[in-house]
PDB file of N, CA and C in Angstrom:
ATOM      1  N   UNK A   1      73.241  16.278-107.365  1.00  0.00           N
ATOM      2  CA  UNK A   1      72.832  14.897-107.537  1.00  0.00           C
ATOM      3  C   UNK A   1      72.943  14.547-109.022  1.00  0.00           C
ATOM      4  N   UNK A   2      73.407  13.542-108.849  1.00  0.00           N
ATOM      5  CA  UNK A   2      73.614  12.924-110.690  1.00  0.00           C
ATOM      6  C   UNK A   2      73.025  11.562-111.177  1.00  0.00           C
ATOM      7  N   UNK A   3      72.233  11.135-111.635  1.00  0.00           N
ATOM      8  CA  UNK A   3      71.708   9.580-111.478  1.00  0.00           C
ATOM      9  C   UNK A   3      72.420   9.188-113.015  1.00  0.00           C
ATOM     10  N   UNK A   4      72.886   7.910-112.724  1.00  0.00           N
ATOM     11  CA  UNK A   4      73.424   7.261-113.682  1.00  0.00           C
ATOM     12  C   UNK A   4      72.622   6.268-114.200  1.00  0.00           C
ATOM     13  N   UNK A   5      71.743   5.570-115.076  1.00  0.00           N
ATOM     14  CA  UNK A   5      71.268   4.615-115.446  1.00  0.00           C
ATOM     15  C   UNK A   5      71.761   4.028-116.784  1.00  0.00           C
ATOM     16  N   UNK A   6      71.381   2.263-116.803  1.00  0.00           N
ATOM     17  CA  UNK A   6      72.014   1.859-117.757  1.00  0.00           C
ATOM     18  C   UNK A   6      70.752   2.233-119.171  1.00  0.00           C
ATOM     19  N   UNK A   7      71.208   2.058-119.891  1.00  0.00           N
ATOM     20  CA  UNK A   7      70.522   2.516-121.593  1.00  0.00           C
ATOM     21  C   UNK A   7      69.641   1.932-122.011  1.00  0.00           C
ATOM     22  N   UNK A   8      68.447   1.717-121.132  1.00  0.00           N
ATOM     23  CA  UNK A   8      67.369   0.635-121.532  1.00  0.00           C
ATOM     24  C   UNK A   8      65.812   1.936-121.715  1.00  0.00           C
ATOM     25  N   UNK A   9      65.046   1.291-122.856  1.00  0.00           N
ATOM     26  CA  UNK A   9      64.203   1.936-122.739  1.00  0.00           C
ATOM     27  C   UNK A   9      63.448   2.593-121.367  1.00  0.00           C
ATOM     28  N   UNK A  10      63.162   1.363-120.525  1.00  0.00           N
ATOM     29  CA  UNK A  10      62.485   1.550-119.344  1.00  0.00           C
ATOM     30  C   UNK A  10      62.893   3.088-118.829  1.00  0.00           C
ATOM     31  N   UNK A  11      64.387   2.810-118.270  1.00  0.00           N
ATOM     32  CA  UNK A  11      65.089   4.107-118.005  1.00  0.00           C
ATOM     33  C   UNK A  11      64.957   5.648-118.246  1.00  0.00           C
ATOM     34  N   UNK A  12      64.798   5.407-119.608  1.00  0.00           N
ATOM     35  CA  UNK A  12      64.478   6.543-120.371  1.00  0.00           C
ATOM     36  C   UNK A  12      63.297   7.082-120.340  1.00  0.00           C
ATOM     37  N   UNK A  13      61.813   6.406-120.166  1.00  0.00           N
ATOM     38  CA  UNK A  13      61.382   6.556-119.980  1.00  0.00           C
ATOM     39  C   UNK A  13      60.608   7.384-118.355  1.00  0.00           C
ATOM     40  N   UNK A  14      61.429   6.779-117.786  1.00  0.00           N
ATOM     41  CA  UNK A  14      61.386   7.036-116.086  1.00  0.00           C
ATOM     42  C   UNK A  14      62.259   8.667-116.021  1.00  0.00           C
ATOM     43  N   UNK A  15      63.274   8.581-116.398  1.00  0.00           N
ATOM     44  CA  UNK A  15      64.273   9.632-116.134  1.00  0.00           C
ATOM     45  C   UNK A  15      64.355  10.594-117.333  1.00  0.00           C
ATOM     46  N   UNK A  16      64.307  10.077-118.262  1.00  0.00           N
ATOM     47  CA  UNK A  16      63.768  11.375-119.646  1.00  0.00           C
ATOM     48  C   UNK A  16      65.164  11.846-119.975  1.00  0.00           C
ATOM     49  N   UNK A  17      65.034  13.234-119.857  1.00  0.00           N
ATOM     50  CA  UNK A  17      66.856  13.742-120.009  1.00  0.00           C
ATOM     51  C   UNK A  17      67.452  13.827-118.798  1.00  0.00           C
ATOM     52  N   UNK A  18      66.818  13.599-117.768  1.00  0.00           N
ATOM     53  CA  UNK A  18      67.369  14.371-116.489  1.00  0.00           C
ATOM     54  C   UNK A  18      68.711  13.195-115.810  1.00  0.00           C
ATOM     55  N   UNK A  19      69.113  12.335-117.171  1.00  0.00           N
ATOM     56  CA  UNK A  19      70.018  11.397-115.726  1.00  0.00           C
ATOM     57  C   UNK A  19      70.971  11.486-117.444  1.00  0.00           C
ATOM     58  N   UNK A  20      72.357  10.741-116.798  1.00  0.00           N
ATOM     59  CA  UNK A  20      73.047  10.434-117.851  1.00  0.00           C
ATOM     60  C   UNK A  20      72.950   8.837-118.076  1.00  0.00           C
ATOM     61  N   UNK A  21      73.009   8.219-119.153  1.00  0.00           N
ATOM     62  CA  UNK A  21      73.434   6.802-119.721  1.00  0.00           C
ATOM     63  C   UNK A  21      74.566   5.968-120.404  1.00  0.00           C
ATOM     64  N   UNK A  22      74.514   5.314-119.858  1.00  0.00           N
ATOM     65  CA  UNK A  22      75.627   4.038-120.017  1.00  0.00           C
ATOM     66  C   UNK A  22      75.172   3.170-120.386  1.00  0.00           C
ATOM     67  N   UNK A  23      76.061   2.337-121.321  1.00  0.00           N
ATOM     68  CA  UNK A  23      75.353   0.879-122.473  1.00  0.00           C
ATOM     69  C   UNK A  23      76.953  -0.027-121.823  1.00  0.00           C
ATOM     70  N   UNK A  24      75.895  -1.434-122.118  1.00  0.00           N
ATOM     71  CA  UNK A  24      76.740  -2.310-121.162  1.00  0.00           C
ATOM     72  C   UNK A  24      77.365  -2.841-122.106  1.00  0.00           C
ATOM     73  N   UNK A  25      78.534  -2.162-122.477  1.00  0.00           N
ATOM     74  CA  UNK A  25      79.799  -2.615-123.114  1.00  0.00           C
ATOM     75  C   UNK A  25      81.257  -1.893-122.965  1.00  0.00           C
ATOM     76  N   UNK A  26      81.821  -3.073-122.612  1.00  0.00           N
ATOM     77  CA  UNK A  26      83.004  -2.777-121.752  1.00  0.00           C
ATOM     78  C   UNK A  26      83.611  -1.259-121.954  1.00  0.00           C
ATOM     79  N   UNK A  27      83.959  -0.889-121.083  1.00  0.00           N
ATOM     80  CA  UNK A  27      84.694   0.857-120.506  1.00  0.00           C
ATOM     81  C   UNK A  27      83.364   1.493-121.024  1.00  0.00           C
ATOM     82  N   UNK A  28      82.186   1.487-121.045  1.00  0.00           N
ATOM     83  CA  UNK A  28      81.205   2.848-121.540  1.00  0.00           C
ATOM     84  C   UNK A  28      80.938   3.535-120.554  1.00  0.00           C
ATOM     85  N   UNK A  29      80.527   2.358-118.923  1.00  0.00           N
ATOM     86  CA  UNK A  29      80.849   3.371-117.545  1.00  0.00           C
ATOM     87  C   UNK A  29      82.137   3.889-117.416  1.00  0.00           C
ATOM     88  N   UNK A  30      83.022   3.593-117.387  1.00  0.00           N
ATOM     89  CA  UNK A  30      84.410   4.434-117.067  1.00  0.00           C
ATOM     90  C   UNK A  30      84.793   5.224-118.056  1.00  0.00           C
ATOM     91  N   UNK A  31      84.396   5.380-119.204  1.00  0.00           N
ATOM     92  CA  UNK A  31      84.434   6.747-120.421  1.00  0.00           C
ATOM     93  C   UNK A  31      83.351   7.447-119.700  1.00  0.00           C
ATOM     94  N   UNK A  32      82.037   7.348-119.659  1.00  0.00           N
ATOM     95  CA  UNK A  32      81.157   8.237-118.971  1.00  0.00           C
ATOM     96  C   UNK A  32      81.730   9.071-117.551  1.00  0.00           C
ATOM     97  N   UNK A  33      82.161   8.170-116.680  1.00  0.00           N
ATOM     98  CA  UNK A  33      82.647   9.066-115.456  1.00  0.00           C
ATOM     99  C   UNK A  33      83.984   9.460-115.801  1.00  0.00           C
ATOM    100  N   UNK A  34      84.617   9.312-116.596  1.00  0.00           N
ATOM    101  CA  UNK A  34      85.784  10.021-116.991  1.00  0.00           C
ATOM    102  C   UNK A  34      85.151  11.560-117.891  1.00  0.00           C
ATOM    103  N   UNK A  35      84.470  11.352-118.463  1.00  0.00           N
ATOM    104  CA  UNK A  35      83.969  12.431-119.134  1.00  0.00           C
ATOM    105  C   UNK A  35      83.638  13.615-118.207  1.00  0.00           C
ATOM    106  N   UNK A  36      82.167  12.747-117.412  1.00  0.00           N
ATOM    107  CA  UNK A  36      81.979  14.015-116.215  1.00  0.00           C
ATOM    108  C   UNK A  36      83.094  14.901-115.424  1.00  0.00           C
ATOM    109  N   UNK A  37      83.734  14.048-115.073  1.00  0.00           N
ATOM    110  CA  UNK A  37      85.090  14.291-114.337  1.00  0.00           C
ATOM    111  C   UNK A  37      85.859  15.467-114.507  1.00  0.00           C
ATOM    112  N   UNK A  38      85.527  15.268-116.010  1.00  0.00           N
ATOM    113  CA  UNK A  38      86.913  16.237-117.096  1.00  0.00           C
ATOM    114  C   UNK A  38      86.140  17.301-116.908  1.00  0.00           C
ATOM    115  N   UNK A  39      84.381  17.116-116.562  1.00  0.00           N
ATOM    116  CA  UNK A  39      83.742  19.033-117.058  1.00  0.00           C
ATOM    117  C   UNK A  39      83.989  19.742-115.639  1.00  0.00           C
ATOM    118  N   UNK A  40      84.465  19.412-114.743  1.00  0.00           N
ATOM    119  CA  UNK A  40      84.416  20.403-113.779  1.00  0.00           C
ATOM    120  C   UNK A  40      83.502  21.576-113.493  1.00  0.00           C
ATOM    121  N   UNK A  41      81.982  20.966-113.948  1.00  0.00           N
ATOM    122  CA  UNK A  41      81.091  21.851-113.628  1.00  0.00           C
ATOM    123  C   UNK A  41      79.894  20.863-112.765  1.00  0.00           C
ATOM    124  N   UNK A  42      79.579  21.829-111.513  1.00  0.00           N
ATOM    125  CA  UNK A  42      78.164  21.184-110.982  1.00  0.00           C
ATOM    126  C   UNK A  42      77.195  20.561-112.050  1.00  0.00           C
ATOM    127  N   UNK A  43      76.394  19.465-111.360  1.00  0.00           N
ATOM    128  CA  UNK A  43      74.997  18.727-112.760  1.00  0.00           C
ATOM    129  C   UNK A  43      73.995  19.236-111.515  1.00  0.00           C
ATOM    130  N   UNK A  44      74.344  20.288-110.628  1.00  0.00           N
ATOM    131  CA  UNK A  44      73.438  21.263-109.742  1.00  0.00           C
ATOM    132  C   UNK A  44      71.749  20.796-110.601  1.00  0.00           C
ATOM    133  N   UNK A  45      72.035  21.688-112.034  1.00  0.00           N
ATOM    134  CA  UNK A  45      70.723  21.613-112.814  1.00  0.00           C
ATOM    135  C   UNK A  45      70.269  20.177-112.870  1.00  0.00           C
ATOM    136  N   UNK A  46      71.026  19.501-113.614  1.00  0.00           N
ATOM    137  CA  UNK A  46      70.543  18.215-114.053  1.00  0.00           C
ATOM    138  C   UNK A  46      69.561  17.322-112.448  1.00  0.00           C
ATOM    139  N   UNK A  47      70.243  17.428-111.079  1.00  0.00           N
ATOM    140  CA  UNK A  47      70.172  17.232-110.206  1.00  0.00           C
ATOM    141  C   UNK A  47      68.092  17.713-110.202  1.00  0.00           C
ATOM    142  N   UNK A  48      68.237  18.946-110.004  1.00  0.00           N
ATOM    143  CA  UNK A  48      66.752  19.598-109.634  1.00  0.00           C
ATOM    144  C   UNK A  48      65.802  19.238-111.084  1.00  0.00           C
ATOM    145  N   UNK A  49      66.175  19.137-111.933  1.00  0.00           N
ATOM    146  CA  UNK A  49      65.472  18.377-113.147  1.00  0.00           C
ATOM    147  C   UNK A  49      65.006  17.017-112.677  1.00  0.00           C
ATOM    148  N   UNK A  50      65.930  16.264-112.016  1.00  0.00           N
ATOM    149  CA  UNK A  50      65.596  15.195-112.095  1.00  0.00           C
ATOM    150  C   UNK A  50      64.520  15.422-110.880  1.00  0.00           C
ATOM    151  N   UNK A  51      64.940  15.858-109.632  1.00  0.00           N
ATOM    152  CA  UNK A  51      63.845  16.153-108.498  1.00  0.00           C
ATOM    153  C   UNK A  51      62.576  16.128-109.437  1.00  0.00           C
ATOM    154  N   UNK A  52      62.692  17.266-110.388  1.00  0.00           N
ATOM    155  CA  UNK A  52      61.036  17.916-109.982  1.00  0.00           C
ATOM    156  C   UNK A  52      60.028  16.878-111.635  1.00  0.00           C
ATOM    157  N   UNK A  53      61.325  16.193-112.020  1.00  0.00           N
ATOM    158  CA  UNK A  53      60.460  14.906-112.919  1.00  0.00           C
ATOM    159  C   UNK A  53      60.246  13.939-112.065  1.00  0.00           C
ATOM    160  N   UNK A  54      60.659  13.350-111.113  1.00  0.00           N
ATOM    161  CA  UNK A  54      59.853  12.652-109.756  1.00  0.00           C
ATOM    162  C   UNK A  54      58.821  13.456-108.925  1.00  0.00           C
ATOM    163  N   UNK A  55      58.778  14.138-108.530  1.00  0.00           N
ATOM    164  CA  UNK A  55      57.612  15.447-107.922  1.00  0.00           C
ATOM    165  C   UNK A  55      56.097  15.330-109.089  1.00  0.00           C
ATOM    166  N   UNK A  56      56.465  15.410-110.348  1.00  0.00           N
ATOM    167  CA  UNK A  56      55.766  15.414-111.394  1.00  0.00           C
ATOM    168  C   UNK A  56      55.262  14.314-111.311  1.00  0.00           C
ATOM    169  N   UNK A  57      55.798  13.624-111.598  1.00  0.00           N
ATOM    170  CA  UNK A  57      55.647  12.504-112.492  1.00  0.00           C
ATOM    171  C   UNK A  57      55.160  10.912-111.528  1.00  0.00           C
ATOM    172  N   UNK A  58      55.884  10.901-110.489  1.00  0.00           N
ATOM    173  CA  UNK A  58      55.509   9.793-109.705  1.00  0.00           C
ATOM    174  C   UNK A  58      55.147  10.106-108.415  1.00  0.00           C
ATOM    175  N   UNK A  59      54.456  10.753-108.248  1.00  0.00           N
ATOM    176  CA  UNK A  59      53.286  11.109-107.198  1.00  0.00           C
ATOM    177  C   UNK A  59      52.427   9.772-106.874  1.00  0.00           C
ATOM    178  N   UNK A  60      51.462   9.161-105.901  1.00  0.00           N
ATOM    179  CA  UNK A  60      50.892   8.387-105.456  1.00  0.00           C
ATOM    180  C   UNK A  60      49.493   8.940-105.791  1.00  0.00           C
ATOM    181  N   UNK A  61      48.945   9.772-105.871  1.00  0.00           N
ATOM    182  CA  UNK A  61      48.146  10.537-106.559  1.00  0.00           C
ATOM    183  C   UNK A  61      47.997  10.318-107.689  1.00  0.00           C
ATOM    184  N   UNK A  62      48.923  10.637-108.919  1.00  0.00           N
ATOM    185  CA  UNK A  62      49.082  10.263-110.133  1.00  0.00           C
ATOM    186  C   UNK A  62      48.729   9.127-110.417  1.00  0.00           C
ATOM    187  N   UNK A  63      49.515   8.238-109.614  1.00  0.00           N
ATOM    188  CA  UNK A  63      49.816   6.633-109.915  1.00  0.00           C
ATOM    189  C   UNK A  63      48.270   5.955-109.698  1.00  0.00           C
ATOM    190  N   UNK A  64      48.011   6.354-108.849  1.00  0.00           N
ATOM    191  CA  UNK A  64      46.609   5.506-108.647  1.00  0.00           C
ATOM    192  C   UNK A  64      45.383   6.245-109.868  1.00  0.00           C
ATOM    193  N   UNK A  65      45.544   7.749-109.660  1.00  0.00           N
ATOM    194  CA  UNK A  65      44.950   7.984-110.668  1.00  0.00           C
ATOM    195  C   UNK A  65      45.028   7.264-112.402  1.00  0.00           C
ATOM    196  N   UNK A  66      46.460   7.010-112.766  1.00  0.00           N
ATOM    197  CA  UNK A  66      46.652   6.475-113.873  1.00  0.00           C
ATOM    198  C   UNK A  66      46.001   5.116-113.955  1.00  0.00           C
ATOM    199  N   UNK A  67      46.055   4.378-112.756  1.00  0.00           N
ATOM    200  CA  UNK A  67      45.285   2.798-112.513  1.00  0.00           C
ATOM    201  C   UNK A  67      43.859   3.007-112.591  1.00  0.00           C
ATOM    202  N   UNK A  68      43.486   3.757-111.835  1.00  0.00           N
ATOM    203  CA  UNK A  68      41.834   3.768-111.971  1.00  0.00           C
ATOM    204  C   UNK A  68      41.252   4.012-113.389  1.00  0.00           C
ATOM    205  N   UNK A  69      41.961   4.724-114.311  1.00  0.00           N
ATOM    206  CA  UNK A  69      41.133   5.638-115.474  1.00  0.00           C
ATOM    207  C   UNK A  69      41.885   4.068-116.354  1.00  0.00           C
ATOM    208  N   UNK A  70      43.103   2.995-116.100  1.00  0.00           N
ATOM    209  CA  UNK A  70      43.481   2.090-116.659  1.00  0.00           C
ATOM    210  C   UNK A  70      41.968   1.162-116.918  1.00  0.00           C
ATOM    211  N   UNK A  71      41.691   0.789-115.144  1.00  0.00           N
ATOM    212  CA  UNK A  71      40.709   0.218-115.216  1.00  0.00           C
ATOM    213  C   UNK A  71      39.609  -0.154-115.273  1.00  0.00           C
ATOM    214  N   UNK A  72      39.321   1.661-114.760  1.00  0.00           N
ATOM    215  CA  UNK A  72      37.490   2.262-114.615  1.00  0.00           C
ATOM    216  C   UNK A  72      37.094   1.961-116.090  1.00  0.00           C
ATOM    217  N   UNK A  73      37.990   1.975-117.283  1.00  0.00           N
ATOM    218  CA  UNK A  73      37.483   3.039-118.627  1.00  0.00           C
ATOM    219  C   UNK A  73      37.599   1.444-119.588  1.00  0.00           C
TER     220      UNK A  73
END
């Protein structure tokens, strides 16, 4: 699995290192998937990185926990 997002803070924040980025100016997606292309290696890793920073990180558990201590405190 490979997630592509565009180059905005938000993004980065959400996905960390685990995705690759693209900036919205003309050919930066098609240099990016040309790049991957060329490594002829699985993103196997990058893939389970990204899994287990969603597992982590955005749990329903978490999330509500983060709201309550937002608003209890």
């Amino acid at each position: 699995m490979l997630i592509w997002f565009l180059d905005v803070d938000f993004n980065h924040q959400v996905a960390q290192e685990t995705a690759l980025y693209w900036q919205k100016e003309e050919g930066q997606l098609a240099q990016l998937i040309d790049r991957v292309d060329a490594q002829n290696q699985p993103f196997s890793e990058l893939g389970q990185a990204a899994k287990e920073n969603m597992k982590e990180n955005y749990t329903w558990e978490k999330i509500v926990g983060e709201y309550e201590e937002l608003f209890l405190s």
